[in-house]
N, C-alpha and C. Protein backbone atom coordinates (compact mmCIF):
# COMPACT_ATOMS: atom_id res chain seq x y z
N UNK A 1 -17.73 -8.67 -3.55
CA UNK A 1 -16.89 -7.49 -3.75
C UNK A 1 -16.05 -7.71 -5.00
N UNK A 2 -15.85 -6.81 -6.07
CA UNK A 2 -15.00 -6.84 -6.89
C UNK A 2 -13.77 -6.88 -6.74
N UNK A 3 -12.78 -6.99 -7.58
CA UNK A 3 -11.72 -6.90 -7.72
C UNK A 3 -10.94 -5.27 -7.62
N UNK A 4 -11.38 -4.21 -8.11
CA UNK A 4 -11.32 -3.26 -8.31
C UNK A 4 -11.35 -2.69 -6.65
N UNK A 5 -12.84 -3.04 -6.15
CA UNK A 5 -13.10 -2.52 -4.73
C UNK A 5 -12.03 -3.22 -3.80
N UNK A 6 -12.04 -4.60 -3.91
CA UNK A 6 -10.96 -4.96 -2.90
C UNK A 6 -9.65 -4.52 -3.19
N UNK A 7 -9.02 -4.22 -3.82
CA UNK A 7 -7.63 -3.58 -4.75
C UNK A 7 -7.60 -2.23 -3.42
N UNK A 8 -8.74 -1.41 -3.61
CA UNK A 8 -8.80 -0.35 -3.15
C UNK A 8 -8.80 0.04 -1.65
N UNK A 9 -9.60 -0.93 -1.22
CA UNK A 9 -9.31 -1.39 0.22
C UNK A 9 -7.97 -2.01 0.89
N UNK A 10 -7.38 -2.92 -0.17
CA UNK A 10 -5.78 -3.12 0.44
C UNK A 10 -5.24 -1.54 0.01
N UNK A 11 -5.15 -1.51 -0.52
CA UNK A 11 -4.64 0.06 -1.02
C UNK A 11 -4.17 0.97 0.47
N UNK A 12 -5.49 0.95 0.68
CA UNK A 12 -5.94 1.93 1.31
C UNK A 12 -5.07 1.56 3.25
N UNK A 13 -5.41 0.29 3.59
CA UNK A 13 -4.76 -0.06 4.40
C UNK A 13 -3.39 -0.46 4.73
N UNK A 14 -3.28 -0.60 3.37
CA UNK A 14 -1.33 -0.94 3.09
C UNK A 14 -0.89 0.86 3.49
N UNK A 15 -1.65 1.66 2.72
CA UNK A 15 -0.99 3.17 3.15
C UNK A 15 -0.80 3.32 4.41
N UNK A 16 -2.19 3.26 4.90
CA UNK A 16 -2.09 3.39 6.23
C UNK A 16 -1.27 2.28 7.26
N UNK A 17 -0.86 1.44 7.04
CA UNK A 17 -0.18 0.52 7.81
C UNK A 17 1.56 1.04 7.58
N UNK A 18 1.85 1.25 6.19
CA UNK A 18 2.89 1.90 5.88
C UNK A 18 3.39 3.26 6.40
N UNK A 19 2.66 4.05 7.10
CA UNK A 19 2.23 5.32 7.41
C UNK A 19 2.98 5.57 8.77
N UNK A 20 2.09 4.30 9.56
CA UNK A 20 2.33 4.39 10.76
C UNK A 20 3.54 3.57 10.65
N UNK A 21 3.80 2.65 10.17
CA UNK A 21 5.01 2.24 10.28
C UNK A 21 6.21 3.06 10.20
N UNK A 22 6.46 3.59 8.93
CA UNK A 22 7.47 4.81 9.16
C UNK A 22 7.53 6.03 10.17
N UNK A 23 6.23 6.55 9.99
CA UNK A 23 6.33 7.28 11.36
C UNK A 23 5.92 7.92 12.45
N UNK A 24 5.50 6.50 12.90
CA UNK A 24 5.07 5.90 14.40
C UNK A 24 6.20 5.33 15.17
N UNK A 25 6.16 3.87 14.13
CA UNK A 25 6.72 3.11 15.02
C UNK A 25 8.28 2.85 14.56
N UNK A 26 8.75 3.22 13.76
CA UNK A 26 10.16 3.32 13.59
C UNK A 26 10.80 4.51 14.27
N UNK A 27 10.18 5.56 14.25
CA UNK A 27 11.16 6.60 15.46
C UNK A 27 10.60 6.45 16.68
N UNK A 28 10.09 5.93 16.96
CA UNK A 28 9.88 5.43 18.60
C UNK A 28 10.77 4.02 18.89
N UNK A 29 11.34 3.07 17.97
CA UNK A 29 12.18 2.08 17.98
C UNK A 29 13.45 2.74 18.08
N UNK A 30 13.74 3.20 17.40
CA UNK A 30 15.15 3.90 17.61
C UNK A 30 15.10 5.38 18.53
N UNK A 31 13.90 6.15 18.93
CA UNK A 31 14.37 7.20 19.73
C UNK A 31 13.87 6.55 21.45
N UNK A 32 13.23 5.63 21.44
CA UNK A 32 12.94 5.00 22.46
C UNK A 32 13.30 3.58 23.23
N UNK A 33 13.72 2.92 21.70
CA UNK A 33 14.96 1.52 22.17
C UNK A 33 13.54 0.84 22.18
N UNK A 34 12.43 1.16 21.51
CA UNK A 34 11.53 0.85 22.23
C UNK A 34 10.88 -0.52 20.68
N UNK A 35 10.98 -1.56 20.39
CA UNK A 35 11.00 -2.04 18.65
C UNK A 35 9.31 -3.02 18.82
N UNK A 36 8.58 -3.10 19.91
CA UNK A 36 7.41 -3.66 20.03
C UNK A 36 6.28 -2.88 19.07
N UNK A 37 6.18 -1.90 19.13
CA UNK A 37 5.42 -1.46 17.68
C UNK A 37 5.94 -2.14 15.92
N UNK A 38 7.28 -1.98 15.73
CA UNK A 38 7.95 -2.66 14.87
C UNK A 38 7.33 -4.05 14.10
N UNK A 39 7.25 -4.43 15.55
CA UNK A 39 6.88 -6.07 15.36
C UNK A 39 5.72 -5.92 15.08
N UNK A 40 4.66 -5.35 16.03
CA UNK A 40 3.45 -5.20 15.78
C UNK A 40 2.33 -4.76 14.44
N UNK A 41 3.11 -3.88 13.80
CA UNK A 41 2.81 -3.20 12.95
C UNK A 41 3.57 -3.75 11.71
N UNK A 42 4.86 -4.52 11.64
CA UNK A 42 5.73 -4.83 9.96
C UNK A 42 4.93 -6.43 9.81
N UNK A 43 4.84 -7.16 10.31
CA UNK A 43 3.76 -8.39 9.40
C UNK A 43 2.63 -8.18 8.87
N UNK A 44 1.48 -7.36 9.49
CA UNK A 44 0.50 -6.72 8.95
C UNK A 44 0.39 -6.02 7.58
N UNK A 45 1.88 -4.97 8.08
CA UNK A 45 2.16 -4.25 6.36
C UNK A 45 2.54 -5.04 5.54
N UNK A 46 3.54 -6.54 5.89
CA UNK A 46 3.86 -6.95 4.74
C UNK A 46 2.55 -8.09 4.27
N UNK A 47 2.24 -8.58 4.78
CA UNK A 47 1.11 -8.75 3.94
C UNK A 47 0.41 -8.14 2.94
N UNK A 48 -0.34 -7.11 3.15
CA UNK A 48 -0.71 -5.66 2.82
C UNK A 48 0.30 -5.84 1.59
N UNK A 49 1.34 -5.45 1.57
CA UNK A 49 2.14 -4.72 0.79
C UNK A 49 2.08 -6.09 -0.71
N UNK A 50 2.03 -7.50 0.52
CA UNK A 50 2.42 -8.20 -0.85
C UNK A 50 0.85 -8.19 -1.80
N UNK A 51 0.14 -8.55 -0.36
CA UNK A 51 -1.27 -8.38 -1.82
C UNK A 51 -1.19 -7.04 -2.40
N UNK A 52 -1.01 -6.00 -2.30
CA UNK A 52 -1.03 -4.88 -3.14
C UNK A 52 -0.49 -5.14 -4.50
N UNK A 53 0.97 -5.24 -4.21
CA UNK A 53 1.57 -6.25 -5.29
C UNK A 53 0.72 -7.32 -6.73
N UNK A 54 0.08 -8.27 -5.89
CA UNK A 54 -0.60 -9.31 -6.23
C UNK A 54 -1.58 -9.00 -6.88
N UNK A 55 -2.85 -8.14 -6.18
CA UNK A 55 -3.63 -7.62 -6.59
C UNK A 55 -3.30 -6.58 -8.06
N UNK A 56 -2.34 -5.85 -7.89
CA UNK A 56 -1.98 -4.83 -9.41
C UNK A 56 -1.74 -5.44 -10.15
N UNK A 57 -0.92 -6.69 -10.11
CA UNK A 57 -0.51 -6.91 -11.57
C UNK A 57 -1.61 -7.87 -11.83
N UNK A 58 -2.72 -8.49 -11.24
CA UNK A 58 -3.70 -8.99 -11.60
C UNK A 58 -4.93 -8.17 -12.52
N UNK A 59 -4.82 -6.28 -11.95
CA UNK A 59 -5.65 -5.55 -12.28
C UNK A 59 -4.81 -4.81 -13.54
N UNK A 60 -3.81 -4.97 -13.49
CA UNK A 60 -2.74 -4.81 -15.16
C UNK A 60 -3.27 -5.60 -16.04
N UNK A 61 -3.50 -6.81 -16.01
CA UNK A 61 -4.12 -7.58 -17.43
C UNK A 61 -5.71 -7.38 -17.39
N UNK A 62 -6.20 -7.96 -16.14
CA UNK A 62 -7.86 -7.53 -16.05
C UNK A 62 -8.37 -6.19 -16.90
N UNK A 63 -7.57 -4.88 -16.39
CA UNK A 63 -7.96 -3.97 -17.13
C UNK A 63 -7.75 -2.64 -18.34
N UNK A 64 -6.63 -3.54 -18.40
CA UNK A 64 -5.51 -3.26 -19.61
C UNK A 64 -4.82 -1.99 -19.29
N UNK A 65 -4.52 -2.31 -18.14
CA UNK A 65 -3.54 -0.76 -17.95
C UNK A 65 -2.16 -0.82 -18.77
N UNK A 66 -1.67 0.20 -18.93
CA UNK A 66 -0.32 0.42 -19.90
C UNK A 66 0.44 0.59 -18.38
N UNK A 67 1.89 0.13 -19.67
CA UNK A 67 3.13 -0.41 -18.09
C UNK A 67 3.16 0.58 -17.68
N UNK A 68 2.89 1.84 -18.24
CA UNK A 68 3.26 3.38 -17.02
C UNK A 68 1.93 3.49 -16.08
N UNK A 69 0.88 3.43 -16.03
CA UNK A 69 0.40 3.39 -14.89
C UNK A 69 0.39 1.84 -14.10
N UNK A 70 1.37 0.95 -14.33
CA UNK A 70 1.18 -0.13 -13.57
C UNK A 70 2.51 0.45 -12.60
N UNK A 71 3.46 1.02 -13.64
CA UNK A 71 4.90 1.28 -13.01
C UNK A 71 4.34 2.58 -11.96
N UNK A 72 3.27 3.30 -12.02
CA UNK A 72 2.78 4.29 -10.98
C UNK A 72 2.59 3.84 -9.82
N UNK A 73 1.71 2.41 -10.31
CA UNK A 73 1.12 2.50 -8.96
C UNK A 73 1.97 0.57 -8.32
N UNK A 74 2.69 0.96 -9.16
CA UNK A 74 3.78 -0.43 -7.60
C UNK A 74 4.88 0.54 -7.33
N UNK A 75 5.16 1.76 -7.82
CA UNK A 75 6.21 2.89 -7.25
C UNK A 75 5.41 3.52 -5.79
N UNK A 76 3.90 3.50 -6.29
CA UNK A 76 2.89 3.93 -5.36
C UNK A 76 3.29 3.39 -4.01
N UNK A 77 3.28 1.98 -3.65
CA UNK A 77 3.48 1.24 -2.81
C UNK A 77 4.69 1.35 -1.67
N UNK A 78 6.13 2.52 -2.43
CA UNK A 78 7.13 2.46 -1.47
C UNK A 78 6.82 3.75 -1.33
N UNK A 79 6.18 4.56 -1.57
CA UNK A 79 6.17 6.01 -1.24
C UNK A 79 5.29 6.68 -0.34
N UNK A 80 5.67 7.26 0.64
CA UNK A 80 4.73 7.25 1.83
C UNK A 80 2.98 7.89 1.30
N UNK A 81 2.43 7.95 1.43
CA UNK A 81 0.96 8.28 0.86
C UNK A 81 0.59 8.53 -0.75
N UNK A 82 1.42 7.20 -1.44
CA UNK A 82 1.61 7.27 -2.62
C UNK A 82 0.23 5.97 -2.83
N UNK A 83 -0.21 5.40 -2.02
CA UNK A 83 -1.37 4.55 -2.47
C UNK A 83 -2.79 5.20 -2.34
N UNK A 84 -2.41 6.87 -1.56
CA UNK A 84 -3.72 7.54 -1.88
C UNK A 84 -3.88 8.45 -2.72
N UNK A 85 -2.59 9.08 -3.69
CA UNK A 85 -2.78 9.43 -5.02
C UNK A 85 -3.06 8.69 -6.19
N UNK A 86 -2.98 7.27 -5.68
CA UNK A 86 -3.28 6.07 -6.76
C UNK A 86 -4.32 5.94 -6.72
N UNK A 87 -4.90 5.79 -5.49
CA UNK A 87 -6.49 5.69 -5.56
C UNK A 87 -7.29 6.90 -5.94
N UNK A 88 -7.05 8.20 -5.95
CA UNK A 88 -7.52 9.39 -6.42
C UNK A 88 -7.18 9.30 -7.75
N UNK A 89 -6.15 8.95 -8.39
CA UNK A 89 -6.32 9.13 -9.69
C UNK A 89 -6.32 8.46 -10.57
N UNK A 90 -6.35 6.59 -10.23
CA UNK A 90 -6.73 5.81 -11.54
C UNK A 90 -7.66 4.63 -11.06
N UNK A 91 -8.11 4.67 -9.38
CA UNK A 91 -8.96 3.94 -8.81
C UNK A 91 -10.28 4.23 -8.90
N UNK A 92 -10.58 6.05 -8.50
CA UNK A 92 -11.76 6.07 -8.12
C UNK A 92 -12.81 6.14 -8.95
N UNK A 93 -13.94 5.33 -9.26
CA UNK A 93 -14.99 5.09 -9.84
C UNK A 93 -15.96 6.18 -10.21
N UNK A 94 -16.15 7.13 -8.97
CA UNK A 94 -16.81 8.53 -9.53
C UNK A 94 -16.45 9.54 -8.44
């Protein structure tokens, strides 16, 4: 698997782990007292989140992106379904 493809696949699962994290399992922690999703679900994302991290600025020199789409897509990363406009618009291959 490339670099590019695996990029896209954390991508893709960091969103979605991020997703449900905000809002799944954080208003069920506080409207339910209830924080076992919390746990369940925030080590997973942070992993996720750090290779996302890891992975971009590796794919910043690999493929000579300019600092404004590097600064897109690690802004990508705190914004709730901001890693699937990244992948629609400077990931996808065809």
């Amino acid at each position: 698997m490339d670099l590019l493809k695996l990029f896209r696949v954390v991508a893709f699962f960091e969103g979605i782990s991020y997703i449900l994290l905000l809002f799944i399992a954080t208003p069920i922690k506080y409207l339910k007292d209830d924080p076992q999703y919390v746990k369940l679900l925030g080590m997973p994302h942070g992993l996720l989140f750090v290779a996302y991290i890891i992975l971009a600025l590796i794919l910043y020199k690999k493929l000579n992106w300019s600092d404004t789409i590097l600064k897109h897509v690690l802004l990508a990363s705190i914004i709730p379904f901001g890693t699937f406009y990244i992948d629609r618009k400077y990931l996808k291959t065809s």
